[in-house]
Protein backbone atom coordinates (compact mmCIF):
# COMPACT_ATOMS: atom_id res chain seq x y z
CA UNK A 1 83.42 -1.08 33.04
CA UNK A 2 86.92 -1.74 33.27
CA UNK A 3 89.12 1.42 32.72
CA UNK A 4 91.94 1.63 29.58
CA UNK A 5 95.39 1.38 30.76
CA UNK A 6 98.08 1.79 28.68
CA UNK A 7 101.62 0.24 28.48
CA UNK A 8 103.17 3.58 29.10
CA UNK A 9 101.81 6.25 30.98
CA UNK A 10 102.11 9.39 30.94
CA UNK A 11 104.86 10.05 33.21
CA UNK A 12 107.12 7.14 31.68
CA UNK A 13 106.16 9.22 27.93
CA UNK A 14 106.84 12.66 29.63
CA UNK A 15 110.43 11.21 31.40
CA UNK A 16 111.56 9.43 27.95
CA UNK A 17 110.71 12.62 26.07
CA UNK A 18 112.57 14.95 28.62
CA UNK A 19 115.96 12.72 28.57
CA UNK A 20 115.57 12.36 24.55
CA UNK A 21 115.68 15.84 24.51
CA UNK A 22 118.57 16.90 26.76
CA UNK A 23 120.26 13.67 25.29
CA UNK A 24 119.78 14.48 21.72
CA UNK A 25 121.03 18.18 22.37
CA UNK A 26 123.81 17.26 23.94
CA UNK A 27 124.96 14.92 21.93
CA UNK A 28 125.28 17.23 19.26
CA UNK A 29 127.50 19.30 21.00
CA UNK A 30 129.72 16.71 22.51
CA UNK A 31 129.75 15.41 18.28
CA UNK A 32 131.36 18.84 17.58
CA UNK A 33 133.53 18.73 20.05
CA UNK A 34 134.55 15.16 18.77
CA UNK A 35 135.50 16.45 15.62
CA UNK A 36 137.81 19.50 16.59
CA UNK A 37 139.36 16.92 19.00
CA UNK A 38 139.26 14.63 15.77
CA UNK A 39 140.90 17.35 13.62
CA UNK A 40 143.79 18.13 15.89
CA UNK A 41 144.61 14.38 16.29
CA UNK A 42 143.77 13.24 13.10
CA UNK A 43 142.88 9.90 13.73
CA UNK A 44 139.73 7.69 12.89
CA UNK A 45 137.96 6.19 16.16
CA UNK A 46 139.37 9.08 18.69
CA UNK A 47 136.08 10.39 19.45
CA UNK A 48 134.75 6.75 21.07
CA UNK A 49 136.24 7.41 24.05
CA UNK A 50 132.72 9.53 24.91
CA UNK A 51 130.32 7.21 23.15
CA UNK A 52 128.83 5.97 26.94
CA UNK A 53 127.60 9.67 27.10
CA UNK A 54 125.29 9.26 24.00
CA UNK A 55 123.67 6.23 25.17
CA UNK A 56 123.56 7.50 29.32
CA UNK A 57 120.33 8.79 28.46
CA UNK A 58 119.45 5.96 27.18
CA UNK A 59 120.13 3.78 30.02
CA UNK A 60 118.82 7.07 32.64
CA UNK A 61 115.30 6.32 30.86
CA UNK A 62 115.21 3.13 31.17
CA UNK A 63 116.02 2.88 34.86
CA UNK A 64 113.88 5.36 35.42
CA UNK A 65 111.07 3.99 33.48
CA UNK A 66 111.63 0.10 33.69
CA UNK A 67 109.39 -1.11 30.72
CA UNK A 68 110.85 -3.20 27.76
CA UNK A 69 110.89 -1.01 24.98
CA UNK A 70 111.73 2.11 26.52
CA UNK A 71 115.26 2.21 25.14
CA UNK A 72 113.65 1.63 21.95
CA UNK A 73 111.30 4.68 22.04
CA UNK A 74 113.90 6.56 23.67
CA UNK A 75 116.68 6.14 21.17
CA UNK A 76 113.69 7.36 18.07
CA UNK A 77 113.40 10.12 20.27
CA UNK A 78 116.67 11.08 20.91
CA UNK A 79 117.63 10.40 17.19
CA UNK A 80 114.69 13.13 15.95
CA UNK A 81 116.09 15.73 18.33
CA UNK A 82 119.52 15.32 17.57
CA UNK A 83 118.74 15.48 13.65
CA UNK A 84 116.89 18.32 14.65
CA UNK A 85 119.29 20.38 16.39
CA UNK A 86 121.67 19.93 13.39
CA UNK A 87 123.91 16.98 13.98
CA UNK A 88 126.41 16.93 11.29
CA UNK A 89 125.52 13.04 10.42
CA UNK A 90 121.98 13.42 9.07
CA UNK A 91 119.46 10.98 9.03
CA UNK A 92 121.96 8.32 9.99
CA UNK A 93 122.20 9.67 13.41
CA UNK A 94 118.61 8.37 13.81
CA UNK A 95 119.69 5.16 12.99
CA UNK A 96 122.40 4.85 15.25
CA UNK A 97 120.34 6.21 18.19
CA UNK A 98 117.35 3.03 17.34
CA UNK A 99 120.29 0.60 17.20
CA UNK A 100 121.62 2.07 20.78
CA UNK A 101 118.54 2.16 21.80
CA UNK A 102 117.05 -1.61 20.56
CA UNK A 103 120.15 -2.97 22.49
CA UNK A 104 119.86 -1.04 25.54
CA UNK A 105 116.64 -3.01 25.88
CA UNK A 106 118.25 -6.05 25.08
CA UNK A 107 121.17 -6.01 27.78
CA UNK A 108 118.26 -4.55 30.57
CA UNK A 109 115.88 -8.17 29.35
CA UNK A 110 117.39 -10.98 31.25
CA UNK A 111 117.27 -9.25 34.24
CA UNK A 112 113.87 -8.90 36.69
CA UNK A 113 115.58 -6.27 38.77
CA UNK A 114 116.00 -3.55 36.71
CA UNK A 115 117.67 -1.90 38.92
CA UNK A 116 121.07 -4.43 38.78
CA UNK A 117 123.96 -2.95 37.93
CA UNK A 118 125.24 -5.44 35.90
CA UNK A 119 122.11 -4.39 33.92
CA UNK A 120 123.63 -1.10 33.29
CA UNK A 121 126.91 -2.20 32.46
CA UNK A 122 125.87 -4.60 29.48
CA UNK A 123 123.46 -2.53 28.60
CA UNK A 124 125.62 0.45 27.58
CA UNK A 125 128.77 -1.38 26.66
CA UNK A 126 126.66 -3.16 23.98
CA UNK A 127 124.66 -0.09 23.26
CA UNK A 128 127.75 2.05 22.75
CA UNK A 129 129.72 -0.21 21.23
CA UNK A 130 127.18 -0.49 18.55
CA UNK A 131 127.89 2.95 16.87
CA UNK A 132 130.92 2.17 15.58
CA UNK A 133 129.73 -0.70 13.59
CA UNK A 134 126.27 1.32 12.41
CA UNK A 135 128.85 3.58 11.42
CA UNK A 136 131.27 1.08 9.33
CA UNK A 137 128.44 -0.38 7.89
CA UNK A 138 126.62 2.76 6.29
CA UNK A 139 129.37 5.69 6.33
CA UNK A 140 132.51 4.90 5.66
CA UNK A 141 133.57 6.77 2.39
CA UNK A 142 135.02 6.08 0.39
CA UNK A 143 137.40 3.22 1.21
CA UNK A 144 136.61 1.33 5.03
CA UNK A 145 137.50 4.02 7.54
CA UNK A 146 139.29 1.51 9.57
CA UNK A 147 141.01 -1.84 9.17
CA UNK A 148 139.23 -4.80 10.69
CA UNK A 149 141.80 -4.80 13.96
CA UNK A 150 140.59 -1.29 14.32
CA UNK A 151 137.08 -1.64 14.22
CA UNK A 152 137.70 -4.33 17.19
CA UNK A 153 139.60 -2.26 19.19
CA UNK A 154 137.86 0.91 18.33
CA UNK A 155 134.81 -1.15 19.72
CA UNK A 156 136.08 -2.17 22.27
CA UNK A 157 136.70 1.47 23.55
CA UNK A 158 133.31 2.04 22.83
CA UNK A 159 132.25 -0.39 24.92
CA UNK A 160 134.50 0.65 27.89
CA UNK A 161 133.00 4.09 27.64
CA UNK A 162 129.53 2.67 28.18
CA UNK A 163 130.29 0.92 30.93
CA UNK A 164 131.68 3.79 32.60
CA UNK A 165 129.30 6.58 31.88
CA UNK A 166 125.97 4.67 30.52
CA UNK A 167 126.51 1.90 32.51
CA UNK A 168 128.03 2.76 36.08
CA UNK A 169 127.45 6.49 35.93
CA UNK A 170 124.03 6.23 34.94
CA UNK A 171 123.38 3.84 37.57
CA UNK A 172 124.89 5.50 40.69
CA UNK A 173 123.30 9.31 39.19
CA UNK A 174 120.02 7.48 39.80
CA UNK A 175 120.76 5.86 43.45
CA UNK A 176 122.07 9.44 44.28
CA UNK A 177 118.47 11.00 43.15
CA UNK A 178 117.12 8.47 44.99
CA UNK A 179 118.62 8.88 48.65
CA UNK A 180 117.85 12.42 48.13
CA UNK A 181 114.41 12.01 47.62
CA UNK A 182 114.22 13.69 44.46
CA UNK A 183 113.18 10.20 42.78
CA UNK A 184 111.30 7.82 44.91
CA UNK A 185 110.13 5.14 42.80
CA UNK A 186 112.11 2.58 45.01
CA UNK A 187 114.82 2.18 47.26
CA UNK A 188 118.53 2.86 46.45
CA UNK A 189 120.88 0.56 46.13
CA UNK A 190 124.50 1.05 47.47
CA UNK A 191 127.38 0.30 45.66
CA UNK A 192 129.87 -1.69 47.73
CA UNK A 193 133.97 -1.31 47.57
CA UNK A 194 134.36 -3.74 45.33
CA UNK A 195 132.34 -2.39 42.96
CA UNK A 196 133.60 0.75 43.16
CA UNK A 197 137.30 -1.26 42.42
CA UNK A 198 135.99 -2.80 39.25
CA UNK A 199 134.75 0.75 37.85
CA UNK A 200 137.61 2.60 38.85
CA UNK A 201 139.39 -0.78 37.22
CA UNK A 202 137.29 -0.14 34.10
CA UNK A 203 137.76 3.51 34.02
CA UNK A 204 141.71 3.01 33.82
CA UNK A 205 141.36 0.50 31.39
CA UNK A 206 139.53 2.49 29.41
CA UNK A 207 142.30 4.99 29.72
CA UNK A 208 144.63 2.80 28.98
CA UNK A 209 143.31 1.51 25.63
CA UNK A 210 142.63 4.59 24.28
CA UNK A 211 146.12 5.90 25.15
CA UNK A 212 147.39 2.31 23.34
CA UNK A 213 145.70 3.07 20.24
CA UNK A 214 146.64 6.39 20.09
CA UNK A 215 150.22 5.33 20.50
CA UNK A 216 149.70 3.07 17.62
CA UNK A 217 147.85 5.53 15.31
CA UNK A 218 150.01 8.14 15.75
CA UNK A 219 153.20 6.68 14.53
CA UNK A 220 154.71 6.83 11.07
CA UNK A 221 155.16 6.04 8.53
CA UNK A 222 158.28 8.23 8.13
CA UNK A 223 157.93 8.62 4.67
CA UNK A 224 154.75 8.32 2.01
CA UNK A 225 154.57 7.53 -1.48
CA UNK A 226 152.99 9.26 -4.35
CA UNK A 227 152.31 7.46 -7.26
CA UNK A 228 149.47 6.47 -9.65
CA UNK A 229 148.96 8.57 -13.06
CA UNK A 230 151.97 10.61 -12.55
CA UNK A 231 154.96 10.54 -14.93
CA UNK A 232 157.74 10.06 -11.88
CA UNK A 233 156.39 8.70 -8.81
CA UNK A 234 158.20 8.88 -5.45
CA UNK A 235 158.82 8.41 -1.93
CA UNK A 236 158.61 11.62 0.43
CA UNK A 237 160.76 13.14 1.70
CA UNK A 238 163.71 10.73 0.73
CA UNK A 239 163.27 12.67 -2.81
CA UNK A 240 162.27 16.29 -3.49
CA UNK A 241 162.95 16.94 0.61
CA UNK A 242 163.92 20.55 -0.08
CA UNK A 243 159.83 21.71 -1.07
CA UNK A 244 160.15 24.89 1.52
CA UNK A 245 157.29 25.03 3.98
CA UNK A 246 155.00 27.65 4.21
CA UNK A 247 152.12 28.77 7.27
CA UNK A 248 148.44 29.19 6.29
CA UNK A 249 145.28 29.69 8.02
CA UNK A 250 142.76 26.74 7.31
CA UNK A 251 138.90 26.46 8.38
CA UNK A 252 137.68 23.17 9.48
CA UNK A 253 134.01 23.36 10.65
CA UNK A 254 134.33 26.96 11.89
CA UNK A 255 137.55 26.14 13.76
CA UNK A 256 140.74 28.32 12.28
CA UNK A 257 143.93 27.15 12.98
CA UNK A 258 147.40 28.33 11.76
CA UNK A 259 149.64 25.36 10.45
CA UNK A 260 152.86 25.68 8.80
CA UNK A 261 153.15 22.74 6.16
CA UNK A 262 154.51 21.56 2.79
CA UNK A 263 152.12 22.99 -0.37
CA UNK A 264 150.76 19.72 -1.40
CA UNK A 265 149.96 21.02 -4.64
CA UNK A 266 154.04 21.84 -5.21
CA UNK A 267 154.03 18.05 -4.17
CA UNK A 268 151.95 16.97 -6.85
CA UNK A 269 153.71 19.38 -9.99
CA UNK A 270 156.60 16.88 -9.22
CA UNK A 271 155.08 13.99 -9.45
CA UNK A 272 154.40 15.12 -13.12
CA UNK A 273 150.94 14.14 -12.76
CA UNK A 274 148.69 13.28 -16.00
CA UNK A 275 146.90 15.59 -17.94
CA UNK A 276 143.67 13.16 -17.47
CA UNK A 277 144.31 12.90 -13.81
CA UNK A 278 140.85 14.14 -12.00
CA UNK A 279 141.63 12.95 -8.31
CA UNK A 280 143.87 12.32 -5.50
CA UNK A 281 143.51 9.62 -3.19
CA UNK A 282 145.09 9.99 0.30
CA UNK A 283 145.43 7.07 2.36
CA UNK A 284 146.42 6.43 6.04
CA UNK A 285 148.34 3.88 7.75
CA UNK A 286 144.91 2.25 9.51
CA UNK A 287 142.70 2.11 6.63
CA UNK A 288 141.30 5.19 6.12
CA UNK A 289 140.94 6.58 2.69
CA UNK A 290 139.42 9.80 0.99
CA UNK A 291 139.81 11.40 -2.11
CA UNK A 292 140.01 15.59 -3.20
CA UNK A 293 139.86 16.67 -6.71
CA UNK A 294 142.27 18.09 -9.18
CA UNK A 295 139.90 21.37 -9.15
CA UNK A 296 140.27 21.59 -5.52
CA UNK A 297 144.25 20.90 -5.30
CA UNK A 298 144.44 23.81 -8.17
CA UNK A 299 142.16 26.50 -6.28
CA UNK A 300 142.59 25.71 -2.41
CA UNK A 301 146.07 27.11 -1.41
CA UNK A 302 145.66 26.04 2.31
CA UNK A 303 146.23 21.89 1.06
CA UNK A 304 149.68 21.45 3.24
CA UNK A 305 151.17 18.22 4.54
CA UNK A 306 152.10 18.50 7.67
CA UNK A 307 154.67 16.98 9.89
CA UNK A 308 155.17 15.52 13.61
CA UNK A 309 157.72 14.01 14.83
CA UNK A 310 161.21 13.50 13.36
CA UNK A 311 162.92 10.75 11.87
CA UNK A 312 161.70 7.36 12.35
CA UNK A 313 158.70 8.95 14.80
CA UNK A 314 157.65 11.08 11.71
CA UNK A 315 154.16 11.49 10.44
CA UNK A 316 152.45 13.07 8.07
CA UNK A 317 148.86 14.86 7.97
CA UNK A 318 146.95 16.63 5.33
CA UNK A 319 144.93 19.27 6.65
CA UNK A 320 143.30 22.24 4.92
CA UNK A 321 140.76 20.40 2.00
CA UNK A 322 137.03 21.94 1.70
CA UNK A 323 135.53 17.98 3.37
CA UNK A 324 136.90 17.57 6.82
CA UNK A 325 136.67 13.73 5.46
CA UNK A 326 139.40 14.52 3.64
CA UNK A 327 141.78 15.84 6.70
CA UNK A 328 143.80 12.16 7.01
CA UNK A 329 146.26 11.51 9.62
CA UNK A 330 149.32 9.44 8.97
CA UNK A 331 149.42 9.46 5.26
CA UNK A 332 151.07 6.57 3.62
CA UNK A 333 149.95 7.08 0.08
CA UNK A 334 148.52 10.03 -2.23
CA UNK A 335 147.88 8.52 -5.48
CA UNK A 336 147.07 10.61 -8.33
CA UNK A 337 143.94 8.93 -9.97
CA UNK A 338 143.27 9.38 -13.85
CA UNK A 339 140.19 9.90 -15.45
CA UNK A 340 138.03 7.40 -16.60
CA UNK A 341 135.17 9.17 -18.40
CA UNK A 342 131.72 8.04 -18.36
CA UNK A 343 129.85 9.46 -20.40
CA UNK A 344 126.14 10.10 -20.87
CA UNK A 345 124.81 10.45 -24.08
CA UNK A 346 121.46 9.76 -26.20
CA UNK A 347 117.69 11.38 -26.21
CA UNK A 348 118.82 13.30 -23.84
CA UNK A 349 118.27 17.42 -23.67
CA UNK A 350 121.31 18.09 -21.98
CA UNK A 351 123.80 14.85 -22.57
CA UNK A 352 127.22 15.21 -20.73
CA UNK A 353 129.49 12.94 -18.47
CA UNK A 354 129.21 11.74 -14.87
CA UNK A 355 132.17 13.16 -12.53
CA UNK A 356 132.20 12.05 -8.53
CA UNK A 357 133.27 15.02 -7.41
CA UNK A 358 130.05 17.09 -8.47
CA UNK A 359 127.71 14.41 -6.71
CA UNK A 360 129.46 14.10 -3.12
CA UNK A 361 126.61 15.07 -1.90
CA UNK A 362 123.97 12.49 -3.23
CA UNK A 363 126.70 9.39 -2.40
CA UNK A 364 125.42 6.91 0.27
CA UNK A 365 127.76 4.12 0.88
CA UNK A 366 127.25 0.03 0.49
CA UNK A 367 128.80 -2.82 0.17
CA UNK A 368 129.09 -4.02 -3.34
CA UNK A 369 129.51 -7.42 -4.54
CA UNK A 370 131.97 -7.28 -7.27
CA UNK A 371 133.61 -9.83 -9.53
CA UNK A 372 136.91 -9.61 -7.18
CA UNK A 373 135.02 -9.20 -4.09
CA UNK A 374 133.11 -7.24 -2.11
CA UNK A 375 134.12 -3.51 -1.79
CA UNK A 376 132.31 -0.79 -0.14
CA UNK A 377 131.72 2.08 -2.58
CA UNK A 378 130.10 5.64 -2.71
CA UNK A 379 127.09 5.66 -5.16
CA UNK A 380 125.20 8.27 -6.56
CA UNK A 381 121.39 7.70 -7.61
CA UNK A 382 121.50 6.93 -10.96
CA UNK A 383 117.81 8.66 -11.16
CA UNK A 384 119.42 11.71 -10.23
CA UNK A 385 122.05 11.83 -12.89
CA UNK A 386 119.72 11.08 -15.25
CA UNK A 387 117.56 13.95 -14.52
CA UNK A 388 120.08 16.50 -14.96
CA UNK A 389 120.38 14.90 -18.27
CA UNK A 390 116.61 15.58 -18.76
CA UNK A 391 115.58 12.82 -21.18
CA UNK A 392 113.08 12.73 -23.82
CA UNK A 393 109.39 12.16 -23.76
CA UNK A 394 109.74 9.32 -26.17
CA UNK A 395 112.87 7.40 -24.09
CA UNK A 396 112.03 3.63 -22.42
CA UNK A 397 115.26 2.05 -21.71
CA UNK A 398 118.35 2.99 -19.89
CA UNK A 399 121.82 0.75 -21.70
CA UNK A 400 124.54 0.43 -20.38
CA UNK A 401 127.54 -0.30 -21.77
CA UNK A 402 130.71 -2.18 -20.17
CA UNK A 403 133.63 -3.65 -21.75
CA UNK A 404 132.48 -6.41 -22.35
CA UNK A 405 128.67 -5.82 -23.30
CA UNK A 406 125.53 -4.02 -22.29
CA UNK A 407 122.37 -4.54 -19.84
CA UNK A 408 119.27 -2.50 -20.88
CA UNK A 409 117.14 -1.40 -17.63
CA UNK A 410 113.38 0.24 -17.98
CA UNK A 411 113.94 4.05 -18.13
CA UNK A 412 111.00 4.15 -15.72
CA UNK A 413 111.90 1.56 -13.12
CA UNK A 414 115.57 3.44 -12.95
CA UNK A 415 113.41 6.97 -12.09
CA UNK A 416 111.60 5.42 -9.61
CA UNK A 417 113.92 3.55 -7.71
CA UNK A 418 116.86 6.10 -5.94
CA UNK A 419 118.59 2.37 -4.72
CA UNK A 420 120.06 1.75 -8.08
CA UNK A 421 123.36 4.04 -8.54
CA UNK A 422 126.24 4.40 -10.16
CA UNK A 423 129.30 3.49 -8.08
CA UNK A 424 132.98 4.93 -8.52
CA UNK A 425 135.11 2.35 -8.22
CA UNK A 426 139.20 3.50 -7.11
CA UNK A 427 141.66 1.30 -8.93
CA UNK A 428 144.68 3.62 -9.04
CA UNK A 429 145.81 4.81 -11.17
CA UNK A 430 142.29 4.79 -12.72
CA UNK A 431 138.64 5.17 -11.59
CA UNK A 432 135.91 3.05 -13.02
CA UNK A 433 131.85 2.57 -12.26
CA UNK A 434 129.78 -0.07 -12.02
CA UNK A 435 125.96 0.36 -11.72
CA UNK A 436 124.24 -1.28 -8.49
CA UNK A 437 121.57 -1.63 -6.01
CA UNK A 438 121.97 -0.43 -2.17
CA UNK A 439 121.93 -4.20 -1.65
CA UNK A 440 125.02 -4.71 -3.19
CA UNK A 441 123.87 -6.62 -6.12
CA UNK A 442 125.80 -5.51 -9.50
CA UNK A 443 123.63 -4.65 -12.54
CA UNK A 444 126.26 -4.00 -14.42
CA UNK A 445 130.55 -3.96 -13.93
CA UNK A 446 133.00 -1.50 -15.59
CA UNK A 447 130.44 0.93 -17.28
CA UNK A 448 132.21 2.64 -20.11
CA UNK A 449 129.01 4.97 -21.20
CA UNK A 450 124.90 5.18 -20.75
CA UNK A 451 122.56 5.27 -23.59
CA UNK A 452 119.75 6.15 -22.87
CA UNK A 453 116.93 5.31 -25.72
């Protein structure tokens, strides 16, 4: 009788689980490091220059184990331990890890000899590199975290890190265990001078990029506007210069750190904003965009802009809100967003309106097809809403009402399905919603109110 084999045996499982567990743990910690590194500089994309050390793991496995699939299996691995151990992005760390994972496999396929190094280099500059678009895609909130030359050359730094630490690092860690004797599944393989050139050549590039685009981030503007539902808008500091500075401690993740700044709420009293206002939107020169609520500029004393630099080689940061999403770098805009109300009303126990700000931490992110285009927006199941509404027994149908009709949806199918949400839409100096699926497709476009019936 012929005996059961299977495609991976117990040492490949045991190896794969080992390296997704040292991987996944520290990855987490070099994540928090990334964001007090992130913090200090302020600037979207500063963290890539480790990405290759997320995925070396990856790569380690799969040398080590030499089966298709075992970045695959890996990377699930990895992703559990690392949502696990607390990583600050959630499930969508498991995502990203699958992804690296999937196309670690991919750049190890063409090759026979797993043990190529030009196997490890396109295997973790594709691996790596592929974070920063999982990211784009799924997390940027709530306005694209970077501009499209950004997410190329943010990628691109990605990449370089996995060829230097997945790729080339991983590769000569496992010729080293091997001339030692520690691993003896084959024979080493010695990396001549000229590949040694072309990864210290990599290396500097790497260096190099990453010290371009931080040249480039880092500068300006010299002055930002603030504008939107404010009764005199203006351009800082050309006007209203003489706000006097004052030093606070702030908290960001743990982290305290003294910074001596311009009260951002004295900043916004002269802007004479709105009565209706309910937000502030702060944008940065390369895209990014987040938004903090009037509540929040009104209670949280540590808000401060502060500057670097003088004259033309000014810029400004805002540090100090409660979401370190909200700690932007380079500031070109704060506009002062008014309030759009949506209400909620009908058999309802406990009718009322839908604000953003008390649902930041339901929002998922997608890319919705609007009449002007598509925008990626934060949405909120609408199921959830709802609930806190607690409708009647006797309600069917969910209406909703736009300017320029309704659409009626089954009150059951909307409980049931957490992909259809209601979306806040920025168009300063207003907000409006729409109501949409996690596909993108629009049920609905400027929502004024839900009925529900």
């Amino acid at each position: 009788m012929r005996d059961k084999r299977y495609y991976f045996t117990t040492r490949d499982l045991l190896m794969m689980a080992a390296l997704a567990a040292l991987g996944g743990i520290t990855s987490t910690y070099v994540n928090a490091i990334g964001n007090v590194v992130r913090s200090v500089v302020g600037v979207a994309g500063t963290t890539q220059w480790a990405a290759g050390i997320h995925v070396l793991w990856l790569t380690l496995a799969m040398g080590l184990v030499g089966k298709t699939g075992t970045g695959t299996l890996t990377g699930i691995l990895k992703g559990v331990v690392e949502l696990l151990s607390g990583n600050t992005h959630g499930l969508l760390v498991l995502l990203v890890d699958v992804v690296a994972g999937l196309l670690v496999d991919v750049g190890f396929a063409p090759f026979r000899r797993k043990d190529r190094l030009a196997a490890y280099l396109i295997a973790g500059g594709l691996a790596s590199a592929s974070n920063v678009l999982v990211f784009q895609l799924y997390a940027a909130l709530p306005a694209d975290i970077l501009a499209y030359g950004a997410i190329v050359l943010v990628s691109g730094i990605a990449a370089l890190s996995g060829v230097v630490f997945a790729g080339f690092l991983s590769w000569s860690l496992l010729n080293t265990l091997r001339r030692a004797g520690v691993v003896k599944d084959s024979a080493p393989v010695v990396a001549g001078s000229r590949v040694r050139m072309i990864a210290i050549a990599i290396g500097l590039t790497l260096t190099a990029a990453l010290g371009g685009y931080l040249r480039i981030a880092l500068r300006g503007p010299a002055t930002f506007e603030l504008a939107g539902a404010v009764g005199a808008p203006y351009s800082y500091p050309t006007m209203h210069g003489d706000v006097e500075p004052i030093t606070k401690d702030v908290t960001q993740q743990g982290v305290s750190t003294r910074y001596t700044g311009i009260p951002l709420r004295t900043l916004i009293e002269r802007s004479q904003p709105d009565d209706a206002a309910v937000m502030l939107l702060i944008e940065a020169t390369d895209g990014y965009a987040f938004f903090i609520t009037m509540e929040e500029l009104v209670q949280n004393e540590g808000l401060l802009i502060v500057v670097q630099g003088r004259g033309d080689d000014a810029a400004y940061s805002l540090v100090g809100p409660e979401s370190s999403k909200a700690w932007v770098r380079n500031v070109t805009q704060i506009t002062v967003v008014g309030g759009t109300t949506l209400e909620i009303q009908g058999a309802l126990k406990s009718p009322g309106a839908y604000r953003p700000a008390e649902w930041q931490a339901d929002m998922d992110s997608t890319t919705v097809a609007l009449a002007g285009g598509g925008r990626k927006l934060q949405g909120t199941p609408l199921a959830k809403v709802l609930t806190a509404t607690e409708p009647d027994a006797t309600a069917t149908v969910v209406v909703l009402h736009t300017e320029t009709g309704s659409v009626t949806l089954s009150l059951d199918e909307v409980m049931d399905d957490p992909d259809v949400r209601i979306f806040t839409v920025f168009d300063p100096p207003d907000v409006g919603y729409a109501v949409a699926r996690m596909t993108g497709l629009v049920l609905a476009e400027d929502v004024r109110s839900i009925q529900v019936k």
